[in-house]
N, C-alpha and C. Protein backbone atom coordinates (compact mmCIF):
# COMPACT_ATOMS: atom_id res chain seq x y z
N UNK A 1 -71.90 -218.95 -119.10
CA UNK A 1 -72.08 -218.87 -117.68
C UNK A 1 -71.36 -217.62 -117.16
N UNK A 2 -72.32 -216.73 -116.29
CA UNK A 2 -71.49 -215.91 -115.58
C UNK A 2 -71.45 -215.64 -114.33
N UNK A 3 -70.57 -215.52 -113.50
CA UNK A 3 -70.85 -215.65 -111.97
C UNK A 3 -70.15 -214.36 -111.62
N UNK A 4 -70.85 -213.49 -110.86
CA UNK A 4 -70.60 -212.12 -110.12
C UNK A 4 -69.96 -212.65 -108.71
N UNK A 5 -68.66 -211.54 -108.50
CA UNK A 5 -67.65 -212.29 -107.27
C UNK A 5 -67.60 -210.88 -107.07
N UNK A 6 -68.07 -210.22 -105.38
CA UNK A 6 -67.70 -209.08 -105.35
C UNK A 6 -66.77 -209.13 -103.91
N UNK A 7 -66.07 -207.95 -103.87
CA UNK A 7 -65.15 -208.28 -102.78
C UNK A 7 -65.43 -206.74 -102.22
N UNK A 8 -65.16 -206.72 -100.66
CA UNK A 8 -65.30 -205.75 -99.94
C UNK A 8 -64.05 -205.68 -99.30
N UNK A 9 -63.74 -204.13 -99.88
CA UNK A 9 -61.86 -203.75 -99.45
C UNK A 9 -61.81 -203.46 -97.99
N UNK A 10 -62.92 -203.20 -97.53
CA UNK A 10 -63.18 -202.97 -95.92
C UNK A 10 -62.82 -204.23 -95.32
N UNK A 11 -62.73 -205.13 -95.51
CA UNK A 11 -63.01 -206.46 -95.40
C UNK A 11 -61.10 -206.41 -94.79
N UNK A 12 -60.61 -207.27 -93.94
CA UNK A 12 -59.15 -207.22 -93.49
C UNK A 12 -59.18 -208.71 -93.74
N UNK A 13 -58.94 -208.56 -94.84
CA UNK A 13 -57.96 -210.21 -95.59
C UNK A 13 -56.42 -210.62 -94.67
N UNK A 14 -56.12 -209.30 -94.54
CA UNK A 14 -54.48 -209.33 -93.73
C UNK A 14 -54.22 -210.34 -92.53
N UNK A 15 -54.90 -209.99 -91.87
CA UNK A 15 -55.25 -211.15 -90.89
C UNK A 15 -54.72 -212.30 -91.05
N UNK A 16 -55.58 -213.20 -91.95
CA UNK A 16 -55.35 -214.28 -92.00
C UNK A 16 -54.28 -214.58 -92.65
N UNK A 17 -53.68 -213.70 -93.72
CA UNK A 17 -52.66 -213.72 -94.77
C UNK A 17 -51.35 -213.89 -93.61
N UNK A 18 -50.81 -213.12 -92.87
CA UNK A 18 -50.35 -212.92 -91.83
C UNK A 18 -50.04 -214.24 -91.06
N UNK A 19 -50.93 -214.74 -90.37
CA UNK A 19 -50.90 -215.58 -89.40
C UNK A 19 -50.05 -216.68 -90.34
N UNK A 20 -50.84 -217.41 -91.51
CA UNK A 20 -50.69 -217.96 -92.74
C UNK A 20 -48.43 -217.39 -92.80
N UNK A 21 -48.37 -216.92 -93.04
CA UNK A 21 -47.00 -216.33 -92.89
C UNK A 21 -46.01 -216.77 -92.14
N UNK A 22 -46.67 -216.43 -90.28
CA UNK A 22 -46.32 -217.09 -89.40
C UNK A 22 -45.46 -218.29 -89.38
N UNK A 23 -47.00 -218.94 -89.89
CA UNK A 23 -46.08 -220.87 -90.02
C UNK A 23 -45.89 -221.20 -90.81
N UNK A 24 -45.18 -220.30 -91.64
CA UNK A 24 -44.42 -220.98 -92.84
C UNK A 24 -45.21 -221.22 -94.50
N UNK A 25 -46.44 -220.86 -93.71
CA UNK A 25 -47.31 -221.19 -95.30
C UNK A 25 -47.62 -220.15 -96.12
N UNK A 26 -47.27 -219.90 -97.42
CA UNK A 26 -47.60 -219.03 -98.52
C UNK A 26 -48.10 -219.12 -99.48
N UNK A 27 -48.62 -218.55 -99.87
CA UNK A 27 -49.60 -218.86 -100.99
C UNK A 27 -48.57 -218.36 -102.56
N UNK A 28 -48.57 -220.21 -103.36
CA UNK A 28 -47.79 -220.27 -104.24
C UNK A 28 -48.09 -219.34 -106.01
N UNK A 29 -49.81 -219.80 -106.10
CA UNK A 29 -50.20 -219.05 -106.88
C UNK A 29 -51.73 -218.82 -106.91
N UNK A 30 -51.89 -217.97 -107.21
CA UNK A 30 -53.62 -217.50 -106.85
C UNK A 30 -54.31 -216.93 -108.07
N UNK A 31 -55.43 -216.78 -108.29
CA UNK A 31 -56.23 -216.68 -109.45
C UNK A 31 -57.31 -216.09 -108.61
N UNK A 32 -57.51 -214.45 -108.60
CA UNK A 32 -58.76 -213.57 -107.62
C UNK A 32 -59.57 -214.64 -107.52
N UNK A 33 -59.78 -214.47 -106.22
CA UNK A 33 -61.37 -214.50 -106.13
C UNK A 33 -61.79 -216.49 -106.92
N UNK A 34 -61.03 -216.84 -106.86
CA UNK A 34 -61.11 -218.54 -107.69
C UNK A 34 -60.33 -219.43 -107.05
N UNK A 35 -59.31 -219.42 -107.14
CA UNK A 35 -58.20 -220.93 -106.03
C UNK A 35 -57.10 -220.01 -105.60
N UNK A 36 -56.73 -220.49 -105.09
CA UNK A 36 -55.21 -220.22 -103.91
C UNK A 36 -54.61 -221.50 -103.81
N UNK A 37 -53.52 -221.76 -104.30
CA UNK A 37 -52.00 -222.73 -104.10
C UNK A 37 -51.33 -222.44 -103.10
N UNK A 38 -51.02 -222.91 -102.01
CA UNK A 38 -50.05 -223.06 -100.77
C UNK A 38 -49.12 -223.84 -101.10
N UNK A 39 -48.10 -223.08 -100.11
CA UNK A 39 -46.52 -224.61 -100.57
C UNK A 39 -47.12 -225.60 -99.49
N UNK A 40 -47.81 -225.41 -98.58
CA UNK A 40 -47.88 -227.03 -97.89
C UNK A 40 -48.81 -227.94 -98.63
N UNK A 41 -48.93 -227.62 -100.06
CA UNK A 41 -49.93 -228.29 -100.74
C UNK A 41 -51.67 -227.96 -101.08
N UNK A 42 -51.80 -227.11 -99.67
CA UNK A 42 -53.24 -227.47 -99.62
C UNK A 42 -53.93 -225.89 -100.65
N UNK A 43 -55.11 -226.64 -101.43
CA UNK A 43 -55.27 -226.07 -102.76
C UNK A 43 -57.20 -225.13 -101.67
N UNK A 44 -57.65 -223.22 -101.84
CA UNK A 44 -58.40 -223.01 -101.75
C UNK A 44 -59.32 -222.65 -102.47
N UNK A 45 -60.51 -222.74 -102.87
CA UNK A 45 -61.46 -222.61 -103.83
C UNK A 45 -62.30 -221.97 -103.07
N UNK A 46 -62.96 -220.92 -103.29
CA UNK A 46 -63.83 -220.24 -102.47
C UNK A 46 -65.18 -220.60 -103.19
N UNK A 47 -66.30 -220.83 -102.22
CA UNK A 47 -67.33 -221.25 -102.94
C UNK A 47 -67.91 -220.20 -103.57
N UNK A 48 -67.91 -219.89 -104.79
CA UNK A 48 -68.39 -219.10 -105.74
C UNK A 48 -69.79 -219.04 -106.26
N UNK A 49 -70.05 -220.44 -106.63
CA UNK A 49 -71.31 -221.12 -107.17
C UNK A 49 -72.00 -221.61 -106.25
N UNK A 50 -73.05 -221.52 -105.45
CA UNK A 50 -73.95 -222.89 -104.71
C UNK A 50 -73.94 -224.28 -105.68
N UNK A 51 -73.47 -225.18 -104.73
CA UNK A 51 -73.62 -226.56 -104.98
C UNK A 51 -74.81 -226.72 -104.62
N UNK A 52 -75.48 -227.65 -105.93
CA UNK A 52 -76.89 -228.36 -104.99
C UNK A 52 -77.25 -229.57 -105.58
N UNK A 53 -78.07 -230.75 -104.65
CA UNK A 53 -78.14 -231.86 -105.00
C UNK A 53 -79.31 -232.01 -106.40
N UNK A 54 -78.63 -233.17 -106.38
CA UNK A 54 -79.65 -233.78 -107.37
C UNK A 54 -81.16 -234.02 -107.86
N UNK A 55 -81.46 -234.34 -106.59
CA UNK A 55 -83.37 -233.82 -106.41
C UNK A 55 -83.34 -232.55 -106.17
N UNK A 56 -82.86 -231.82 -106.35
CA UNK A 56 -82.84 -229.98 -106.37
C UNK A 56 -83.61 -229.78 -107.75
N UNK A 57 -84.85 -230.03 -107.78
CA UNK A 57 -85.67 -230.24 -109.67
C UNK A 57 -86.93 -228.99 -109.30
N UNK A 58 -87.23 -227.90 -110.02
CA UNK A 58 -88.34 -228.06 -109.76
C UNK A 58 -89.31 -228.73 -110.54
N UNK A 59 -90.75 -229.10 -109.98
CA UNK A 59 -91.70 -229.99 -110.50
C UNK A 59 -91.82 -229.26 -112.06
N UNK A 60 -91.97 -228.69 -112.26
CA UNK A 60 -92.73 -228.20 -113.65
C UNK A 60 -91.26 -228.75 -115.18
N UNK A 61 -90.49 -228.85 -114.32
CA UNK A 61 -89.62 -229.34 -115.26
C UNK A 61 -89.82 -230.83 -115.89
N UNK A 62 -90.40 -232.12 -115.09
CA UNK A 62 -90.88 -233.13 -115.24
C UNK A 62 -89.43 -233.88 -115.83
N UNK A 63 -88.04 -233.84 -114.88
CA UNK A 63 -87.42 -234.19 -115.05
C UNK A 63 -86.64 -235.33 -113.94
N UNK A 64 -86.01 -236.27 -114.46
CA UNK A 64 -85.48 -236.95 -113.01
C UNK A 64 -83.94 -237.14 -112.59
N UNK A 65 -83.44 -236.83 -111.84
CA UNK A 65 -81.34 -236.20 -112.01
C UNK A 65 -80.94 -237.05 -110.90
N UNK A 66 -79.99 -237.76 -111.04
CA UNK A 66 -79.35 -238.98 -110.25
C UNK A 66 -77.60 -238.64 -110.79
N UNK A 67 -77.05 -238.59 -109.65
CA UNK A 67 -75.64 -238.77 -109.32
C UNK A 67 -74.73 -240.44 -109.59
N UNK A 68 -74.27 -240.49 -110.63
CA UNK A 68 -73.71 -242.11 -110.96
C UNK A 68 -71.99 -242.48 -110.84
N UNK A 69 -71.70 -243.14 -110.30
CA UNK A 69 -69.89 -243.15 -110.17
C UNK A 69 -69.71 -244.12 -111.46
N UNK A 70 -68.95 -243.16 -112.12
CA UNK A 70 -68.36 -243.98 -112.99
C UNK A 70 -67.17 -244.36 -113.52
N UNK A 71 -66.02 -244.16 -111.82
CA UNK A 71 -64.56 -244.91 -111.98
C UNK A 71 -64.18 -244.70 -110.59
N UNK A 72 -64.36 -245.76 -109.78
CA UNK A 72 -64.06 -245.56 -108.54
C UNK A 72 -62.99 -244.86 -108.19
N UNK A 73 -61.76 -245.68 -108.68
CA UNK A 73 -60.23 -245.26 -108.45
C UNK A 73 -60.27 -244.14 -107.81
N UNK A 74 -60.89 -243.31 -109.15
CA UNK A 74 -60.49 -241.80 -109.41
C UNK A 74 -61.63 -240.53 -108.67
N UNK A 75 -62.50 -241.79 -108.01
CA UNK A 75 -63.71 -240.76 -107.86
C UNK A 75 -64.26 -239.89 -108.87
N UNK A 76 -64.59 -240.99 -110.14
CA UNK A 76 -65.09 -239.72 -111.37
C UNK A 76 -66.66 -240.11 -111.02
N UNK A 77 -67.24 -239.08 -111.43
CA UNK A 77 -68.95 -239.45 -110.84
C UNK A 77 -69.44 -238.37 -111.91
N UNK A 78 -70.81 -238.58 -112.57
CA UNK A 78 -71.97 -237.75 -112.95
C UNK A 78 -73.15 -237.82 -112.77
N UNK A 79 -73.64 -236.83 -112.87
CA UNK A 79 -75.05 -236.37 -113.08
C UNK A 79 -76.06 -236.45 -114.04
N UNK A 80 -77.30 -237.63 -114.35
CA UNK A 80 -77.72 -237.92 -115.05
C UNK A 80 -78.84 -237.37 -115.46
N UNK A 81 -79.65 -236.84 -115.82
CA UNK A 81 -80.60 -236.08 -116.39
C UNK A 81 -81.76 -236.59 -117.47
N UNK A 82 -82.70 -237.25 -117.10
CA UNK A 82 -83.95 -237.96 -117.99
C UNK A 82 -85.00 -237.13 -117.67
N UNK A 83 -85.50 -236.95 -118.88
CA UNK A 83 -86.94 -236.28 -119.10
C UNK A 83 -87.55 -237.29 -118.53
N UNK A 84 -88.93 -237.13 -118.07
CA UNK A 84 -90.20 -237.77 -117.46
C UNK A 84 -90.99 -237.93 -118.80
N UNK A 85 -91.27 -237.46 -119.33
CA UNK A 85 -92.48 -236.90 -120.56
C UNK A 85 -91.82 -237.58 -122.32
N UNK A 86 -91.89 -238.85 -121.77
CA UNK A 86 -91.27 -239.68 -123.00
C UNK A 86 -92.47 -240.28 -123.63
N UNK A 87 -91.99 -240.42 -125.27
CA UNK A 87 -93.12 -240.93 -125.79
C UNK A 87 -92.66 -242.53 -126.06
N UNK A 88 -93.36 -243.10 -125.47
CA UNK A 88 -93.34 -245.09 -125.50
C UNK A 88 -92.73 -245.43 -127.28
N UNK A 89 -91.79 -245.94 -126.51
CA UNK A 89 -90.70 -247.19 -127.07
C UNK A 89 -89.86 -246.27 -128.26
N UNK A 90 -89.73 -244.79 -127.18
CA UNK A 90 -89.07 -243.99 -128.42
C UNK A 90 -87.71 -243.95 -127.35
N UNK A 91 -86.40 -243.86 -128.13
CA UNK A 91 -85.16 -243.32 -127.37
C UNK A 91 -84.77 -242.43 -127.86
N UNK A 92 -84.07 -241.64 -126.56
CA UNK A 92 -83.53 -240.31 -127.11
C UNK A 92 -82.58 -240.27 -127.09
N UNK A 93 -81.92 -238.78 -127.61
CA UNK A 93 -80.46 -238.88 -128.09
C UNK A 93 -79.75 -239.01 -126.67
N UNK A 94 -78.56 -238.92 -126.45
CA UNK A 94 -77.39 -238.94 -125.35
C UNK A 94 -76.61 -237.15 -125.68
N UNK A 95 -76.68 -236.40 -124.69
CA UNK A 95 -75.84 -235.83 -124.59
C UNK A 95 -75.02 -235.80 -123.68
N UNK A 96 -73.50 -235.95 -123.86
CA UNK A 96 -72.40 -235.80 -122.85
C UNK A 96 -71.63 -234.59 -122.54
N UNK A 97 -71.95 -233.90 -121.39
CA UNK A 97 -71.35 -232.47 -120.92
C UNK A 97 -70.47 -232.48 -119.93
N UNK A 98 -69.36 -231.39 -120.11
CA UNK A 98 -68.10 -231.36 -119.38
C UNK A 98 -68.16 -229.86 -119.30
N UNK A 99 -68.34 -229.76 -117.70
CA UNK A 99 -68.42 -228.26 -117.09
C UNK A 99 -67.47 -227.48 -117.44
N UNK A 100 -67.23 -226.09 -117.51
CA UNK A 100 -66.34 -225.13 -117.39
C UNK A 100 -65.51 -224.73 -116.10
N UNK A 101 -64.38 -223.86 -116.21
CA UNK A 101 -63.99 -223.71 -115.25
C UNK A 101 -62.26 -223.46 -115.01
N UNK A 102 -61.89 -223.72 -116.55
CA UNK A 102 -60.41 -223.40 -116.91
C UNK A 102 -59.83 -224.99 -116.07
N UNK A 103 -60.12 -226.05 -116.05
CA UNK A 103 -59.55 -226.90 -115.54
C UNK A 103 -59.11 -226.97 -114.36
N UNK A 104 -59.59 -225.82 -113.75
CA UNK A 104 -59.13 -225.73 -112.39
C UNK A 104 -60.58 -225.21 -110.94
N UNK A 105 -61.64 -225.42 -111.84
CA UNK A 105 -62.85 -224.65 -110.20
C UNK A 105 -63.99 -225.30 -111.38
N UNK A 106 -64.89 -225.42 -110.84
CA UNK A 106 -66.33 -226.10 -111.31
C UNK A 106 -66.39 -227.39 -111.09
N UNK A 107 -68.19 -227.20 -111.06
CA UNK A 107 -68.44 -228.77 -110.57
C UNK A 107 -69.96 -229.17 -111.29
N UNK A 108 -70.69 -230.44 -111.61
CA UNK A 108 -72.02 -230.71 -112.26
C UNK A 108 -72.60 -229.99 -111.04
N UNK A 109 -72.13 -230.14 -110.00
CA UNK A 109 -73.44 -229.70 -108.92
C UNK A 109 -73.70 -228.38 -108.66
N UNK A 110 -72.38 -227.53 -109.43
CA UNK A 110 -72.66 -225.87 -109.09
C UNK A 110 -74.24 -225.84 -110.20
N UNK A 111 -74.97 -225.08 -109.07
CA UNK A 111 -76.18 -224.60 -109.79
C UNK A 111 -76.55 -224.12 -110.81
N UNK A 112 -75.38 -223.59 -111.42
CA UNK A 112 -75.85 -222.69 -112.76
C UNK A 112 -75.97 -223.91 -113.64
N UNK A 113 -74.76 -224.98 -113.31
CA UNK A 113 -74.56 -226.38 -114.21
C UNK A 113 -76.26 -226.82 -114.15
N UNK A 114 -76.08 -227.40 -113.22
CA UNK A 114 -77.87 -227.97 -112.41
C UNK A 114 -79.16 -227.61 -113.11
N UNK A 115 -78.74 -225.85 -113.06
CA UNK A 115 -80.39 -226.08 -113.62
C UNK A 115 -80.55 -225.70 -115.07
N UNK A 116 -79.39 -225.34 -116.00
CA UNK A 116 -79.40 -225.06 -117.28
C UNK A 116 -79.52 -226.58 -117.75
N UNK A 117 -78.82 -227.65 -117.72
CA UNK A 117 -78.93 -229.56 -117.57
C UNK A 117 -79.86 -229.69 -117.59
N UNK A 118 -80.93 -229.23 -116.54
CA UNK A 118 -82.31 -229.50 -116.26
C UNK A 118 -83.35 -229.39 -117.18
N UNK A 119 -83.30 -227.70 -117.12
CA UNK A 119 -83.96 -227.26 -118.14
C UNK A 119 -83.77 -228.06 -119.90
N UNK A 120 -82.57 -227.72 -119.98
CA UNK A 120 -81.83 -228.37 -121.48
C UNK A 120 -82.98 -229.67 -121.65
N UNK A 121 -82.53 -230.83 -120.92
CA UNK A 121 -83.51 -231.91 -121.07
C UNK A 121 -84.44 -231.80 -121.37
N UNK A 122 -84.80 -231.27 -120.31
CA UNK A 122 -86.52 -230.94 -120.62
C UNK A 122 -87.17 -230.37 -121.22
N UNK A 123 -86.78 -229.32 -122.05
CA UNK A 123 -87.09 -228.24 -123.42
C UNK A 123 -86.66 -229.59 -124.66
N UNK A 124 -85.72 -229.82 -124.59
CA UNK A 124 -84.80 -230.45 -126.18
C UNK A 124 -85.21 -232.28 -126.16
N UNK A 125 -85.44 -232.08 -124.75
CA UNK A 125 -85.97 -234.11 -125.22
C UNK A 125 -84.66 -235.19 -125.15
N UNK A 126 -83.61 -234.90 -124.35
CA UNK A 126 -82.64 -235.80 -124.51
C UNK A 126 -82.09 -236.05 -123.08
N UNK A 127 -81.49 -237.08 -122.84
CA UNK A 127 -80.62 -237.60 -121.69
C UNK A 127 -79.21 -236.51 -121.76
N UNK A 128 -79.26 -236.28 -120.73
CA UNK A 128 -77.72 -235.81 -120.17
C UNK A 128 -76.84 -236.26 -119.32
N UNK A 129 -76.11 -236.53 -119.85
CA UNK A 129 -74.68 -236.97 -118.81
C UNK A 129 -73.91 -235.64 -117.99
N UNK A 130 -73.63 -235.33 -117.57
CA UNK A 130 -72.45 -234.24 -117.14
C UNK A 130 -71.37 -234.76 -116.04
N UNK A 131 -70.22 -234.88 -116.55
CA UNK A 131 -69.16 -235.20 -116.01
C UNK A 131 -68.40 -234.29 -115.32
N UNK A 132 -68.10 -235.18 -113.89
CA UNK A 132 -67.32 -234.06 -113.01
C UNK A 132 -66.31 -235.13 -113.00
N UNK A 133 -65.50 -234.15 -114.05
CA UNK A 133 -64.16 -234.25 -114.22
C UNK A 133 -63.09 -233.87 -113.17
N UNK A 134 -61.65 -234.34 -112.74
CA UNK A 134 -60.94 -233.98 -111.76
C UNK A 134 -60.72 -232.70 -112.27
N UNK A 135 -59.95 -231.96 -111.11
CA UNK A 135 -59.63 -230.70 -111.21
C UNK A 135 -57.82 -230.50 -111.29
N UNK A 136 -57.14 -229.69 -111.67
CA UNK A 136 -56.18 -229.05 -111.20
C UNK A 136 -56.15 -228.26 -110.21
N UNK A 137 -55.01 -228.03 -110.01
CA UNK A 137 -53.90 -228.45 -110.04
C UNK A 137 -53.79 -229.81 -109.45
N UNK A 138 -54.49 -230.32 -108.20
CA UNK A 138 -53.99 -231.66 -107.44
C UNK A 138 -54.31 -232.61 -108.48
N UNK A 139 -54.72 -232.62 -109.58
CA UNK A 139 -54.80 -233.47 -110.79
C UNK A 139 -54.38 -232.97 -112.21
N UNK A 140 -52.74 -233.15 -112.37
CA UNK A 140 -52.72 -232.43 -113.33
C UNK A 140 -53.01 -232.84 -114.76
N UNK A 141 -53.09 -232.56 -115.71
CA UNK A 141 -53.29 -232.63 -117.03
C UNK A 141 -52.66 -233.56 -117.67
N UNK A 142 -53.05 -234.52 -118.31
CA UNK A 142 -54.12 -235.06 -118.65
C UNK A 142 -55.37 -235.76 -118.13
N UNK A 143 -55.22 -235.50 -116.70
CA UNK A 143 -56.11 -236.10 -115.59
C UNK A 143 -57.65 -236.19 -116.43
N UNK A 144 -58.23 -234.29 -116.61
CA UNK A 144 -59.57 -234.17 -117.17
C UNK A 144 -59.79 -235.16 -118.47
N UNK A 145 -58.75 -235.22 -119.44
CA UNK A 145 -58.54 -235.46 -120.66
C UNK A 145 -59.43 -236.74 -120.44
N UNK A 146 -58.56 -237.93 -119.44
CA UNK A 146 -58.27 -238.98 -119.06
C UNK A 146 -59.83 -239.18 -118.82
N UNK A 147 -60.86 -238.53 -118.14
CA UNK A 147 -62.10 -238.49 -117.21
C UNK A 147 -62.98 -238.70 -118.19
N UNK A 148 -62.74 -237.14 -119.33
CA UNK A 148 -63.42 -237.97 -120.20
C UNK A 148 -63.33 -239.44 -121.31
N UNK A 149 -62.02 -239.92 -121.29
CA UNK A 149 -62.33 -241.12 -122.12
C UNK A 149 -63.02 -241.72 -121.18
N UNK A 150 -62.64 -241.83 -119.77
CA UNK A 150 -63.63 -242.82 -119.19
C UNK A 150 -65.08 -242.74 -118.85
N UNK A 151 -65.45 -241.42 -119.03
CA UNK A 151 -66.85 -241.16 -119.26
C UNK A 151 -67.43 -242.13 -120.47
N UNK A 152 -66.71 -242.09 -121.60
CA UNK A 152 -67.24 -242.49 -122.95
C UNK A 152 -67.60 -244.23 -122.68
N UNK A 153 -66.15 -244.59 -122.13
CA UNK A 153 -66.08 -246.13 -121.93
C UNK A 153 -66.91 -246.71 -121.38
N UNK A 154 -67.18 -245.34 -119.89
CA UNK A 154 -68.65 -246.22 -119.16
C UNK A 154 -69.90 -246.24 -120.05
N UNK A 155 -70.06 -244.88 -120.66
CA UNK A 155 -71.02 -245.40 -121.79
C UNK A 155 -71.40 -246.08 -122.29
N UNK A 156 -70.03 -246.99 -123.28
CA UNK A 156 -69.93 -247.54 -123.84
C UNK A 156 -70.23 -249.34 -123.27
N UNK A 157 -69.50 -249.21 -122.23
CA UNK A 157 -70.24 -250.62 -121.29
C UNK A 157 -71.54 -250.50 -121.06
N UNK A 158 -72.06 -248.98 -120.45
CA UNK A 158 -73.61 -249.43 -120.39
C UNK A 158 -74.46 -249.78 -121.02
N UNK A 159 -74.27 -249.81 -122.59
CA UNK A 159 -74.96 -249.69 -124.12
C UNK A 159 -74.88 -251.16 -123.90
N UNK A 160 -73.49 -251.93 -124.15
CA UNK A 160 -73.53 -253.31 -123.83
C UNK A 160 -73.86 -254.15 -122.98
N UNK A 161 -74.01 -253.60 -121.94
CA UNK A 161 -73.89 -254.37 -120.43
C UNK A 161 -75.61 -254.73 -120.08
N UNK A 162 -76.82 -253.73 -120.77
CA UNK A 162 -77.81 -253.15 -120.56
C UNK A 162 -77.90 -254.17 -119.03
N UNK A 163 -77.39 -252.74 -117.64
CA UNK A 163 -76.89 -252.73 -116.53
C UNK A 163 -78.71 -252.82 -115.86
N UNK A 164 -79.07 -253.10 -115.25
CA UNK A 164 -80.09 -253.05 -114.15
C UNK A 164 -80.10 -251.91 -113.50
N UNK A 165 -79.00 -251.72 -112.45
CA UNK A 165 -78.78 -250.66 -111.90
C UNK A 165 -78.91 -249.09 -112.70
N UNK A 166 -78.40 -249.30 -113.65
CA UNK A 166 -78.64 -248.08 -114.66
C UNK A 166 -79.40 -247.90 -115.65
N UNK A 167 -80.39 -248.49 -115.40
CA UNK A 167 -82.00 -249.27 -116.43
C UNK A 167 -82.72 -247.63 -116.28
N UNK A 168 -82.32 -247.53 -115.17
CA UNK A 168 -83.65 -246.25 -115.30
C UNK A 168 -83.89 -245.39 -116.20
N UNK A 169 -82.17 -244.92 -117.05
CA UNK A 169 -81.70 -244.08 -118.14
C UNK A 169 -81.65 -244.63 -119.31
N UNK A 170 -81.17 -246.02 -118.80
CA UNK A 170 -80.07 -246.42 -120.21
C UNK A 170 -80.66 -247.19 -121.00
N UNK A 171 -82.12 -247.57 -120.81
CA UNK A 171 -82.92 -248.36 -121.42
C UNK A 171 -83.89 -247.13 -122.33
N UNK A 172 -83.70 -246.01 -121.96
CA UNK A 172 -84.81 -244.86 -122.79
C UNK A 172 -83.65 -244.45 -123.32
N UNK A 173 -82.17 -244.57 -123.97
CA UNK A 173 -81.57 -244.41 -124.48
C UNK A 173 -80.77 -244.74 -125.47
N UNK A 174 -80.89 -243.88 -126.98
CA UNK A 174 -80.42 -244.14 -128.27
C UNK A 174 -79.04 -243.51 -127.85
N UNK A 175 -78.10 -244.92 -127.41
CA UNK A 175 -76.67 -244.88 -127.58
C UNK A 175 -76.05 -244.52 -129.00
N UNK A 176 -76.57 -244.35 -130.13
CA UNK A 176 -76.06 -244.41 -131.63
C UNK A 176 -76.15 -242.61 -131.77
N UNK A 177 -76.58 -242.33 -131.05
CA UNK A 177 -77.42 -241.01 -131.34
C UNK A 177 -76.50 -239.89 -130.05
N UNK A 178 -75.58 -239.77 -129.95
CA UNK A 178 -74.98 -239.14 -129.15
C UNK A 178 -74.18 -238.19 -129.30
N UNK A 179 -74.11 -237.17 -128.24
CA UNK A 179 -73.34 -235.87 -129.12
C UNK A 179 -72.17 -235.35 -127.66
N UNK A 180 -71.15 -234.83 -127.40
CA UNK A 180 -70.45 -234.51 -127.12
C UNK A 180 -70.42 -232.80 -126.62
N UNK A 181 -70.60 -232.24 -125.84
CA UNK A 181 -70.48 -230.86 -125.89
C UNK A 181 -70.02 -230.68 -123.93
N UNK A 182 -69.44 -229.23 -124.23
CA UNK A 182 -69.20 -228.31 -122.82
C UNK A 182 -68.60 -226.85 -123.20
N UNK A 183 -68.60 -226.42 -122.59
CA UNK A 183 -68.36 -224.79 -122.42
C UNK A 183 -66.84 -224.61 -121.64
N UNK A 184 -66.12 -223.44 -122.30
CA UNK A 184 -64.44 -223.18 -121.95
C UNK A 184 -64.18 -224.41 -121.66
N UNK A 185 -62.82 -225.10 -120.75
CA UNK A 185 -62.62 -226.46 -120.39
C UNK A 185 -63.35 -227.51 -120.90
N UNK A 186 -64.58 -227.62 -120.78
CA UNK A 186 -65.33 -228.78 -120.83
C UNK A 186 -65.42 -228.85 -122.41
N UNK A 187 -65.39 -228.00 -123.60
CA UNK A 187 -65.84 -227.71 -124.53
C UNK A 187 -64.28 -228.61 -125.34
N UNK A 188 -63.11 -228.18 -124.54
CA UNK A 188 -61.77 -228.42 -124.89
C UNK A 188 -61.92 -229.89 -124.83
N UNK A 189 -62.42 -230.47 -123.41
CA UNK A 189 -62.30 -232.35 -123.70
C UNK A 189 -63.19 -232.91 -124.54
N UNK A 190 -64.39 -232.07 -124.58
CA UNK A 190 -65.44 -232.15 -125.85
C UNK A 190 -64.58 -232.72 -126.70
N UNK A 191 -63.68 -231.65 -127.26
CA UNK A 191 -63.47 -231.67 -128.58
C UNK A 191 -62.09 -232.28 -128.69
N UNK A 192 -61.31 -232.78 -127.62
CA UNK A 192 -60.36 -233.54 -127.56
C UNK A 192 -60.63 -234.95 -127.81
């Protein structure tokens, strides 16, 4: 994945840096153009990526993508991904994906995630999971670690549970047949 971040030096950042100053608030640690840490806590992420929903498909893909919570507590939630173009009383494999982002910026819904997921399915023939894992800093480490075991677990209940609510996926799905993958960060809980 690569995302172009351009910045215009014309541009008077000072301003706000300034005011920010004023009342006491500074920015603790920053990463260009990606997050900003304040001591009053509050964490900035500049939107880098377009977020987009779930029916964000186009038709020719013949795919169907649904948003699923799968640990309230924590607000862990993913993005599910089924081909349309299945052949009767066949299941497909499970793939489980964990976005990039250095543990600290990305999301299933940034677009580049969205429509490579999309596509993926729909070229290769398999279910996708993609987990939006917590972020850092306001979640620190082992938080992601943590997201994904519970990704696996919900899995693992839905294989058993064969859920109603989650029939739409989990019934065209060879739970035995599952593979693990993500890119920088995501690639790390992969393989954790």
């Amino acid at each position: 994945m690569v995302a172009a971040i351009s910045y215009d030096p014309r541009q008077n950042l000072n301003v706000r840096k300034d005011h920010l100053q004023q009342h006491g608030v500074v920015v603790l640690e920053e990463i260009d153009g990606l997050i900003k840490v304040y001591n009053n806590g509050h964490i900035e992420r500049p939107q880098i990526v377009p977020n987009v929903p779930h029916y964000s498909l186009p038709q020719e893909l013949s795919v169907t993508a649904k948003d699923v919570i799968l640990h309230n507590p924590t607000n862990l939630w993913s993005r599910i991904y089924l081909p349309n173009t299945l052949i009767p009383a066949t299941k497909l494999p499970l793939l489980v994906y964990f976005h990039g982002g250095g543990f600290c910026v990305g999301s299933v819904a940034w677009k580049c995630y969205h429509d490579f997921l999309a596509n993926l399915a729909s070229k290769i023939g398999c279910v996708i999971m993609s987990v939006n894992y917590r972020l850092a800093p306001e979640n620190r480490l082992p938080a992601a670690y943590d997201d994904g075991v519970h990704a696996i677990t919900w899995l693992k209940n839905q294989a058993l549970a064969n859920s109603k609510e989650q029939n739409w996926w989990s019934s065209k799905c060879n739970f035995s047949n599952l593979f693990l993958s993500g890119d920088s960060a995501g690639a790390n809980i992969a393989y954790h």
